[in-house]
N, C-alpha and C. Protein backbone atom coordinates (compact mmCIF):
# COMPACT_ATOMS: atom_id res chain seq x y z
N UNK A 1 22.56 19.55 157.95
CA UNK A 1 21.15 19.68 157.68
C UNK A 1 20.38 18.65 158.49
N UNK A 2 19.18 18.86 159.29
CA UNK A 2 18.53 18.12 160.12
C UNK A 2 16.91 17.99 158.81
N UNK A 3 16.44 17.30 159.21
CA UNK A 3 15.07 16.92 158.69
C UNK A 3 14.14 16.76 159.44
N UNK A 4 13.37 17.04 160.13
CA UNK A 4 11.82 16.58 160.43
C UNK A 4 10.73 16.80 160.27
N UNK A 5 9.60 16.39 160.70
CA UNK A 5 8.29 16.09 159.88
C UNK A 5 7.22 16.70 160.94
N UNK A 6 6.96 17.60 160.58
CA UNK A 6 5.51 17.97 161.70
C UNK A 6 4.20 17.64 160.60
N UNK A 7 3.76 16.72 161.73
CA UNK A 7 2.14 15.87 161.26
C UNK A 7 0.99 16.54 162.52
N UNK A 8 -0.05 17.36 161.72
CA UNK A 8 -1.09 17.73 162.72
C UNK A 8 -2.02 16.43 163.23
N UNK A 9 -1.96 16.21 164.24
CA UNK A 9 -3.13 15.30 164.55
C UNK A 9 -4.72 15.24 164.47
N UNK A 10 -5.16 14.50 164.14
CA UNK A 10 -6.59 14.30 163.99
C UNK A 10 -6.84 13.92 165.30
N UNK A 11 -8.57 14.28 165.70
CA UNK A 11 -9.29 13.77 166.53
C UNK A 11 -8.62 14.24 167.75
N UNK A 12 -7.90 15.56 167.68
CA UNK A 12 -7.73 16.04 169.08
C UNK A 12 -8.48 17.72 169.71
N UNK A 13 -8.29 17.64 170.96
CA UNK A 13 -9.30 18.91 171.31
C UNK A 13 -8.27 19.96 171.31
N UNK A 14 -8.54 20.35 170.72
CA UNK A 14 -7.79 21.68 169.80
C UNK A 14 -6.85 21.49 169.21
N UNK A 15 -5.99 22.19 168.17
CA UNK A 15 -5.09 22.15 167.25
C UNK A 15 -3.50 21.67 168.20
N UNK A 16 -3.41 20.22 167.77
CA UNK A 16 -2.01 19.86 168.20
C UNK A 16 -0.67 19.01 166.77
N UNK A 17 0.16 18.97 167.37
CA UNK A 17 0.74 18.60 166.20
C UNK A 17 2.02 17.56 166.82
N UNK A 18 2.37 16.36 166.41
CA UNK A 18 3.53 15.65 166.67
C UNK A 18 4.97 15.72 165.63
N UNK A 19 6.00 16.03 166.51
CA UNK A 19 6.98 16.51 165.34
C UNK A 19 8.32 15.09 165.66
N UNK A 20 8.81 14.68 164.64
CA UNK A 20 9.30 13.26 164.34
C UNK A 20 10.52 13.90 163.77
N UNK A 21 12.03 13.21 163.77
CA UNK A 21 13.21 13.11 163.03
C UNK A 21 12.53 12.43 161.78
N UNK A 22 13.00 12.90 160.94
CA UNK A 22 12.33 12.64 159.76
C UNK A 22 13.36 10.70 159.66
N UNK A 23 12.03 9.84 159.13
CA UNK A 23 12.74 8.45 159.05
C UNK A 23 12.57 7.32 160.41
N UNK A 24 12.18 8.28 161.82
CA UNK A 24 11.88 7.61 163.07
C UNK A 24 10.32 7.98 163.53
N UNK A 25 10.29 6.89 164.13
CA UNK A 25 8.57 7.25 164.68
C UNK A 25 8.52 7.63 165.66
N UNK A 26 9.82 7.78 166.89
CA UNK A 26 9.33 8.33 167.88
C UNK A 26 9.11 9.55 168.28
N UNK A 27 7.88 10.14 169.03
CA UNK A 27 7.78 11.38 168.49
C UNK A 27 8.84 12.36 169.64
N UNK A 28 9.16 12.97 169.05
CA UNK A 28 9.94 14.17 170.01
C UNK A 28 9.50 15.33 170.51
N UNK A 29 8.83 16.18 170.32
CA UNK A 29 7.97 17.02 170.57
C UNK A 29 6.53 16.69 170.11
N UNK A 30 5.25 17.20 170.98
CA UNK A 30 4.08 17.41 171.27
C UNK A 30 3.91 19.60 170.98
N UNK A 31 3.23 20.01 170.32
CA UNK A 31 2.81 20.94 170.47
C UNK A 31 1.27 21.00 170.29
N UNK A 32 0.78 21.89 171.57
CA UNK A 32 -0.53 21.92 171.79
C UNK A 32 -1.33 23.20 171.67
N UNK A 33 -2.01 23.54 170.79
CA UNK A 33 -2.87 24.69 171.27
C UNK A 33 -4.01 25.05 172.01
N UNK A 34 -4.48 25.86 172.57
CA UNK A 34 -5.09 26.61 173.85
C UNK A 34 -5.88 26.70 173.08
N UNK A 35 -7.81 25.98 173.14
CA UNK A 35 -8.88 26.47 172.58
C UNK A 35 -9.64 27.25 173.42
N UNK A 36 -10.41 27.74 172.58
CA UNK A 36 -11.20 28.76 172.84
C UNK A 36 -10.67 30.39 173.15
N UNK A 37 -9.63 30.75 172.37
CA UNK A 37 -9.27 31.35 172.25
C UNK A 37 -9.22 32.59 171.36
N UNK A 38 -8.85 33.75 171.09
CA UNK A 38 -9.04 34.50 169.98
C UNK A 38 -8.05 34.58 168.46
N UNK A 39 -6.65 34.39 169.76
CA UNK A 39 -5.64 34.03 168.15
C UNK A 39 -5.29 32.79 169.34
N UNK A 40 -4.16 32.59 167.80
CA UNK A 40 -3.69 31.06 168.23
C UNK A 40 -2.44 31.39 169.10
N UNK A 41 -2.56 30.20 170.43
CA UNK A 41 -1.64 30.34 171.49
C UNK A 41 -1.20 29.28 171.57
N UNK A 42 0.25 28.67 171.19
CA UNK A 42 0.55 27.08 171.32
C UNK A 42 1.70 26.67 171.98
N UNK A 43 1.88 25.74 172.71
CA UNK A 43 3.01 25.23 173.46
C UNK A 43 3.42 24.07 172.90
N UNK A 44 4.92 23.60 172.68
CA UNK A 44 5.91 22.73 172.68
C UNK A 44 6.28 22.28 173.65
N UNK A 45 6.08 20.74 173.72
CA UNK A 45 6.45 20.12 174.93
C UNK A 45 7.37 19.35 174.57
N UNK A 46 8.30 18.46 175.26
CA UNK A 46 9.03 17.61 174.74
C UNK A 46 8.48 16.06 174.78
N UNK A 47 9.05 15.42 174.21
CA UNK A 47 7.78 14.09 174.45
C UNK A 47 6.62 14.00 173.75
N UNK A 48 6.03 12.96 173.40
CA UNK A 48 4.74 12.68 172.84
C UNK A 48 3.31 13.13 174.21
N UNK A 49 3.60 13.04 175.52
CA UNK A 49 2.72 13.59 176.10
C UNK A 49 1.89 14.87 176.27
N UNK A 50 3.04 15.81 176.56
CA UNK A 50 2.71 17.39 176.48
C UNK A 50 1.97 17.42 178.11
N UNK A 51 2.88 17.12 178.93
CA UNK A 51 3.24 17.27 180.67
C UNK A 51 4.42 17.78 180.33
N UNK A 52 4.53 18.41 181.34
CA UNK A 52 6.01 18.74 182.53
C UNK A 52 5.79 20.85 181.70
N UNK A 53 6.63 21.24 181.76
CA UNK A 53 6.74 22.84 181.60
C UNK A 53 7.58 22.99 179.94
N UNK A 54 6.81 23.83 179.14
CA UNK A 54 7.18 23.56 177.52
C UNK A 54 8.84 24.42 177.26
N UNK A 55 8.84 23.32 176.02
CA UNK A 55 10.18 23.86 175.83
C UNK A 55 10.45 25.15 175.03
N UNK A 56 9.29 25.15 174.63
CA UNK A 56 8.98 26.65 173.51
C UNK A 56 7.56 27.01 173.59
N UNK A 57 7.20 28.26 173.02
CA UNK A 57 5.45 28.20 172.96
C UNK A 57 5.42 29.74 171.70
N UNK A 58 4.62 29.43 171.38
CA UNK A 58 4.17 30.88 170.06
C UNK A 58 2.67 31.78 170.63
N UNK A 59 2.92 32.41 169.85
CA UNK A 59 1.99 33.01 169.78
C UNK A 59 1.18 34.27 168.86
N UNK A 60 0.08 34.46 168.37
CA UNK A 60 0.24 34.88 167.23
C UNK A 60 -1.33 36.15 167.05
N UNK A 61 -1.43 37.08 166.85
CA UNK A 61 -2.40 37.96 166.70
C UNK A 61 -3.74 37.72 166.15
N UNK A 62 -4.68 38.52 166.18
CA UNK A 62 -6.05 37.62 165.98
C UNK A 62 -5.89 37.31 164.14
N UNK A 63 -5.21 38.28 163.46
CA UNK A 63 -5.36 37.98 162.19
C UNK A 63 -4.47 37.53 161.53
N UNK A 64 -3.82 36.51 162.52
CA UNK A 64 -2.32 35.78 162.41
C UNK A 64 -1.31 36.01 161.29
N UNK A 65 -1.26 37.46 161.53
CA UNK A 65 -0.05 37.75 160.46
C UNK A 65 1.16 38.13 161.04
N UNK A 66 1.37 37.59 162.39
CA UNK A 66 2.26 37.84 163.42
C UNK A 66 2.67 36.85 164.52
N UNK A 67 3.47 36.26 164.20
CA UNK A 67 3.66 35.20 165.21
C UNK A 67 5.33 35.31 165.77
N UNK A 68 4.69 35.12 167.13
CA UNK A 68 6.18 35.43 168.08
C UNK A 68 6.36 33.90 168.83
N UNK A 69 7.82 33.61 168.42
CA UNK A 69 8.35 32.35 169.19
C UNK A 69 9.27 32.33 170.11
N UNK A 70 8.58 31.65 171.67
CA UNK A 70 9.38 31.79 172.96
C UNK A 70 10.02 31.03 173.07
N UNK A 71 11.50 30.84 174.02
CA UNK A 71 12.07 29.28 174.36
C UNK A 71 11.07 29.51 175.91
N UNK A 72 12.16 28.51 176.45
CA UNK A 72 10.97 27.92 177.72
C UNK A 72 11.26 29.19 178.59
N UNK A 73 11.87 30.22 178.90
CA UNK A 73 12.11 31.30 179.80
C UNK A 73 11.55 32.57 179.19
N UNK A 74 10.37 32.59 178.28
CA UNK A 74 9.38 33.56 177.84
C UNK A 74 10.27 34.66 176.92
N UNK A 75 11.65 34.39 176.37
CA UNK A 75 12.88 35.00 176.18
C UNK A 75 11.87 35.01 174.22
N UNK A 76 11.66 36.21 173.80
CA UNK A 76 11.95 36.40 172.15
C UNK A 76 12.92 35.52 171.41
N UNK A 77 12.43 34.26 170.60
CA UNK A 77 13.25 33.60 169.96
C UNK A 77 13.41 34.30 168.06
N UNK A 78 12.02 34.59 168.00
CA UNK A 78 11.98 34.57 166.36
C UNK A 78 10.46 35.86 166.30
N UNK A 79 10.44 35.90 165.15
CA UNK A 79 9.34 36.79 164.74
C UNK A 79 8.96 36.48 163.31
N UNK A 80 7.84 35.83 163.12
CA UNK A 80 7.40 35.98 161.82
C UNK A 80 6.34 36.45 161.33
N UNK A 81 6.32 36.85 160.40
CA UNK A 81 5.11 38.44 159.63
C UNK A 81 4.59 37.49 158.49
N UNK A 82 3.63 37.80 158.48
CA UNK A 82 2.88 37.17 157.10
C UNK A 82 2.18 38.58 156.85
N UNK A 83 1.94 39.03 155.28
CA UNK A 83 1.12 40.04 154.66
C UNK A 83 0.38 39.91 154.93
N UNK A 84 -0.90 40.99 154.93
CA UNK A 84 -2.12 41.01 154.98
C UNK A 84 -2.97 40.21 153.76
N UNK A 85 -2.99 41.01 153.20
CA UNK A 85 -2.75 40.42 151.43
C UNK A 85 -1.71 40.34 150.38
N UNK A 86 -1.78 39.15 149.93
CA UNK A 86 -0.43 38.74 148.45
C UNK A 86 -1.21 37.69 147.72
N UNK A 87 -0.81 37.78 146.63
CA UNK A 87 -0.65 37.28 145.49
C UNK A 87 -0.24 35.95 145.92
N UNK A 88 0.77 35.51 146.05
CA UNK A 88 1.75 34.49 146.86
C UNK A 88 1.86 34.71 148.37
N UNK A 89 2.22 32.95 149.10
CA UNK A 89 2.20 33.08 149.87
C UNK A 89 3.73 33.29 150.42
N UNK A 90 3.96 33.67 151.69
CA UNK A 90 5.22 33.75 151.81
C UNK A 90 5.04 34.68 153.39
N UNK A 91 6.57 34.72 154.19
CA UNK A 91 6.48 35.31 155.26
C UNK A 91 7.95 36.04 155.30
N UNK A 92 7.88 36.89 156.19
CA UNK A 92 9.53 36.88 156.77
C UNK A 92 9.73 36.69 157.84
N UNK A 93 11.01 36.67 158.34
CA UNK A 93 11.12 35.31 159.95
C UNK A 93 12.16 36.47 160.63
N UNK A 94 12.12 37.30 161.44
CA UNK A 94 13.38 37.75 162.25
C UNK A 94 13.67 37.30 163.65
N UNK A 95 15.39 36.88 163.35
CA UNK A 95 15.80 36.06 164.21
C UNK A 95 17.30 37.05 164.62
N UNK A 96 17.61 37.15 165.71
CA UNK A 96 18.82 37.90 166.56
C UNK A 96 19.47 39.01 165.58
N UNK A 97 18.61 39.75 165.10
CA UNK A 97 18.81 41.10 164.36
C UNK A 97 18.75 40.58 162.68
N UNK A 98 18.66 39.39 162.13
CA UNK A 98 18.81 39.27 160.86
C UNK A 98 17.31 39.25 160.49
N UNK A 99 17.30 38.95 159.39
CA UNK A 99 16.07 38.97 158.32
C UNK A 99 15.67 38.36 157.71
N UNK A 100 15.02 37.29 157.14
CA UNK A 100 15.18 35.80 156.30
C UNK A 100 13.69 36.54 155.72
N UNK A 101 13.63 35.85 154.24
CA UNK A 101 12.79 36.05 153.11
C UNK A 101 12.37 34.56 152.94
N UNK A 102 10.51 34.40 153.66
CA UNK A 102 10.67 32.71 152.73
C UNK A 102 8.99 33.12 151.99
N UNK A 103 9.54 32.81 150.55
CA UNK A 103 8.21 32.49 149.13
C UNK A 103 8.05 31.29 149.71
N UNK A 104 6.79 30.96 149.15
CA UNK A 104 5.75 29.69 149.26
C UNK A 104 5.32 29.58 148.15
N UNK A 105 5.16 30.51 146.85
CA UNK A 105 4.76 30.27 145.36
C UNK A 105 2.84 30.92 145.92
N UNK A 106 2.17 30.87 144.85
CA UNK A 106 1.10 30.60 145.08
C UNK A 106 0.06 29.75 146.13
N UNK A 107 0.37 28.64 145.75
CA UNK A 107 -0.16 27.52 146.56
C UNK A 107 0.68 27.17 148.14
N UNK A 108 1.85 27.59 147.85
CA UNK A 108 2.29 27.25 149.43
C UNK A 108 2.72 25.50 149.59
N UNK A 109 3.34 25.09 148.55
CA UNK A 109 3.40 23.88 148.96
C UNK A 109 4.99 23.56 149.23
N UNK A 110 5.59 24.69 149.44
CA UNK A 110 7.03 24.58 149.55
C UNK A 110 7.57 26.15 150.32
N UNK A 111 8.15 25.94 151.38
CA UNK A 111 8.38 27.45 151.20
C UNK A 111 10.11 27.85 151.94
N UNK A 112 10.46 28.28 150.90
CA UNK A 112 11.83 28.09 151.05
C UNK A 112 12.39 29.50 151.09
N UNK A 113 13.14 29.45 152.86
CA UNK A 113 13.67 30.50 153.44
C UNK A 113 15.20 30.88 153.39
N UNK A 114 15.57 31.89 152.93
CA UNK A 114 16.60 32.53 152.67
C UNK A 114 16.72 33.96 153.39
N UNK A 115 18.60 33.60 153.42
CA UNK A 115 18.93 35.12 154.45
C UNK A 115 19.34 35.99 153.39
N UNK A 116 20.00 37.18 153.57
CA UNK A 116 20.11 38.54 152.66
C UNK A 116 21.33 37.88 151.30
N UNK A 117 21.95 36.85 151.54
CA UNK A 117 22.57 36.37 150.41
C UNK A 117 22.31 35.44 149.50
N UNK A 118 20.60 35.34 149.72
CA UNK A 118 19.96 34.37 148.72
C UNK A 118 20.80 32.98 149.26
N UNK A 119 21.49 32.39 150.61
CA UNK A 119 21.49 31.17 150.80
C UNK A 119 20.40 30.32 151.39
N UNK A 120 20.11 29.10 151.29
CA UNK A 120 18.46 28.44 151.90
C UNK A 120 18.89 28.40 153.32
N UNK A 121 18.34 28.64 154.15
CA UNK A 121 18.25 28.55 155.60
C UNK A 121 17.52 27.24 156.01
N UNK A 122 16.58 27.26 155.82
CA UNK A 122 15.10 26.67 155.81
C UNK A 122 14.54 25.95 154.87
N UNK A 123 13.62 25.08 154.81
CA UNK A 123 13.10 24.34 153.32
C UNK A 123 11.69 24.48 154.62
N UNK A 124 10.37 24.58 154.54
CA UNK A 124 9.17 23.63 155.04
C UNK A 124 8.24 23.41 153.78
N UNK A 125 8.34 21.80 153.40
CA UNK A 125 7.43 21.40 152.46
C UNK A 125 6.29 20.99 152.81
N UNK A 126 5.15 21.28 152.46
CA UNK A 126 3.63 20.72 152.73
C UNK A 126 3.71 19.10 151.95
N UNK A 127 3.59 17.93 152.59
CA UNK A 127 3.54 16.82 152.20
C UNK A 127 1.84 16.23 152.13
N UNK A 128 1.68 15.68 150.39
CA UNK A 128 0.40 15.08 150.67
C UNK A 128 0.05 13.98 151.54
N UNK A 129 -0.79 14.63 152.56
CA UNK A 129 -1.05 13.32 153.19
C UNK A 129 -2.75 14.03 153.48
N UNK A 130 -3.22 12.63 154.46
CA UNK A 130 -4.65 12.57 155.03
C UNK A 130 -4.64 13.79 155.72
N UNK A 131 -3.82 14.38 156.68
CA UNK A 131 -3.64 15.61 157.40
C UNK A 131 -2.66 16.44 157.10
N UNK A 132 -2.23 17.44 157.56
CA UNK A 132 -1.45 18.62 157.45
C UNK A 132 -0.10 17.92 157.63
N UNK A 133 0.61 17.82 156.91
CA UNK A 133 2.14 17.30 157.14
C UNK A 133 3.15 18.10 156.30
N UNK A 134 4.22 18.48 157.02
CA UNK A 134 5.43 19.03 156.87
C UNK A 134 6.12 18.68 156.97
N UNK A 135 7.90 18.89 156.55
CA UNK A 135 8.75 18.08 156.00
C UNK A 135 9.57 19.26 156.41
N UNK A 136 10.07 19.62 157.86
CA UNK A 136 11.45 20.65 157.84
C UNK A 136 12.76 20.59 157.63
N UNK A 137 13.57 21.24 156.80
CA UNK A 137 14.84 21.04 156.88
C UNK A 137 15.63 21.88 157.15
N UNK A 138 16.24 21.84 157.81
CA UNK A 138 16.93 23.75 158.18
C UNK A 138 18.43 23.32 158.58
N UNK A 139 19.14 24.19 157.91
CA UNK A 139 20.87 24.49 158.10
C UNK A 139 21.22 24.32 159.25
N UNK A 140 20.84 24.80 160.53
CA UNK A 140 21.08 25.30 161.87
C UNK A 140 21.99 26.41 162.35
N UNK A 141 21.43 27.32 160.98
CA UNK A 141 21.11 28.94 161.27
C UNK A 141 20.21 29.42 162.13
N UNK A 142 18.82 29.08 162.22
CA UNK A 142 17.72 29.49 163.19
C UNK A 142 17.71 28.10 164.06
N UNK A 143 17.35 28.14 165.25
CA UNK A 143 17.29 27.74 166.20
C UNK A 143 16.17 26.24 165.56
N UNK A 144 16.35 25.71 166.24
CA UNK A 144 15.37 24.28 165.75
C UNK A 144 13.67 24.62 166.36
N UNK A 145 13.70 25.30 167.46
CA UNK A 145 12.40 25.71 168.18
C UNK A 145 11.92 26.27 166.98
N UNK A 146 12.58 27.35 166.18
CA UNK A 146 11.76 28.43 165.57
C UNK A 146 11.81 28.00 164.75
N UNK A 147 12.42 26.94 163.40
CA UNK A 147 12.03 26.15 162.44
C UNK A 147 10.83 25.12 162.56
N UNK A 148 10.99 24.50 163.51
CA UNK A 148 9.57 23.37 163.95
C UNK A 148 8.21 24.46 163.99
N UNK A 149 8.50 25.06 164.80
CA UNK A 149 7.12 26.46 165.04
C UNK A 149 6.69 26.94 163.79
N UNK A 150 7.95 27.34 163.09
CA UNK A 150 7.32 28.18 161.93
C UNK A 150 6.43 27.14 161.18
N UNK A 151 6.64 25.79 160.91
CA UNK A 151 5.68 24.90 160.31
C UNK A 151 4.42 25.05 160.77
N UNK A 152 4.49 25.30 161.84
CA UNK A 152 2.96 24.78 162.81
C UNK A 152 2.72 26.60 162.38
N UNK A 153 3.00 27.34 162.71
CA UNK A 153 2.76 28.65 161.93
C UNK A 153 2.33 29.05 160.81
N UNK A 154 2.70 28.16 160.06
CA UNK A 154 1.99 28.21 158.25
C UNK A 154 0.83 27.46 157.94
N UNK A 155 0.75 26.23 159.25
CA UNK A 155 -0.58 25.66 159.07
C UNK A 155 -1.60 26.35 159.42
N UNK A 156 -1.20 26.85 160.81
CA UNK A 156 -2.60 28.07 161.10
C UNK A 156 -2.65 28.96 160.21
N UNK A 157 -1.80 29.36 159.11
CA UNK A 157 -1.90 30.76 158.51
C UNK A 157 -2.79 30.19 157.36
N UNK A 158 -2.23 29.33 156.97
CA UNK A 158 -2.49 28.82 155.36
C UNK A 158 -3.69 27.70 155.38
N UNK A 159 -3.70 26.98 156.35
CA UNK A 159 -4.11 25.97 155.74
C UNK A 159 -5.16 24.95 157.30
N UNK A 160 -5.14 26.19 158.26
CA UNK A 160 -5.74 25.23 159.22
C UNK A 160 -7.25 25.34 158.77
N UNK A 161 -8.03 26.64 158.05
CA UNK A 161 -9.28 26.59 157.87
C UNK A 161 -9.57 26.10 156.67
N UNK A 162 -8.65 25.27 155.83
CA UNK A 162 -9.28 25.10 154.61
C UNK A 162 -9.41 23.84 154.59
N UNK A 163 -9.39 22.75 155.40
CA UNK A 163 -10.12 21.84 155.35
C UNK A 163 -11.75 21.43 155.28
């Protein structure tokens, strides 16, 4: 089981986010999004800078209930669906023909992903803080690109306009 922490940054020009080994400060990935845009378009860089050519990038429909995650060769990593409307929040994630189920409860402050045998794949917890912070933990069933993403995925879904 790996752990890390995606923290959205404040005071930047457009939606970016620094993602940390959970317990270390240095940051390891930079993901940046493309403003002025219609849906959200974001790149993973490696490094706290966000230079050189990304190691992943998403991308997601204007009514972001669809988000597709690339590695760095534009190659289909993942697919995740969010409802139009629910009750609860929650998505499903398809990754190399399988299917993962992740609830979020109501509020979304936990949302814990499982494959067709009800085992956890995934944990992303919403952590209280001053900004958007997440707490990933994932088996290393899905690829680490598409666990880190899907965080930054639930913030735009859930929670980037409700500040």
């Amino acid at each position: 089981m790996e752990t890390f922490e995606v923290t959205q940054k404040l005071l930047s020009f457009g939606p970016q986010y620094e993602i940390t080994a959970q317990g270390n400060p240095t940051v390891l990935f930079l993901v940046k999004g493309k403003i002025l845009t219609m849906s959200p378009k974001l790149d993973m860089f490696q490094g706290s800078t966000g230079e050189g050519a990304p190691v992943a990038s998403m991308t997601a429909n204007f009514m972001k209930t669809k988000f597709e995650c690339f590695d760095a060769n534009k190659q289909l990593l993942g697919t995740l669906s969010f409802p139009m409307f629910a009750f609860k929040k929650g998505f499903a994630l398809s990754f190399g023909g399988q299917e993962f189920k992740a609830d979020g409860g109501f509020f979304g402050g936990e949302f814990k992903c499982t494959d067709a045998q009800g085992n956890n794949v995934m944990v992303i917890a919403k952590q209280l803080a001053l900004r958007d912070k997440f707490a990933v933990t994932t088996s290393g069933v899905l690829p680490r690109d598409v666990a880190l993403l899907s965080a930054v995925a639930i913030d735009q879904k859930f929670f980037q306009d409700s500040d």
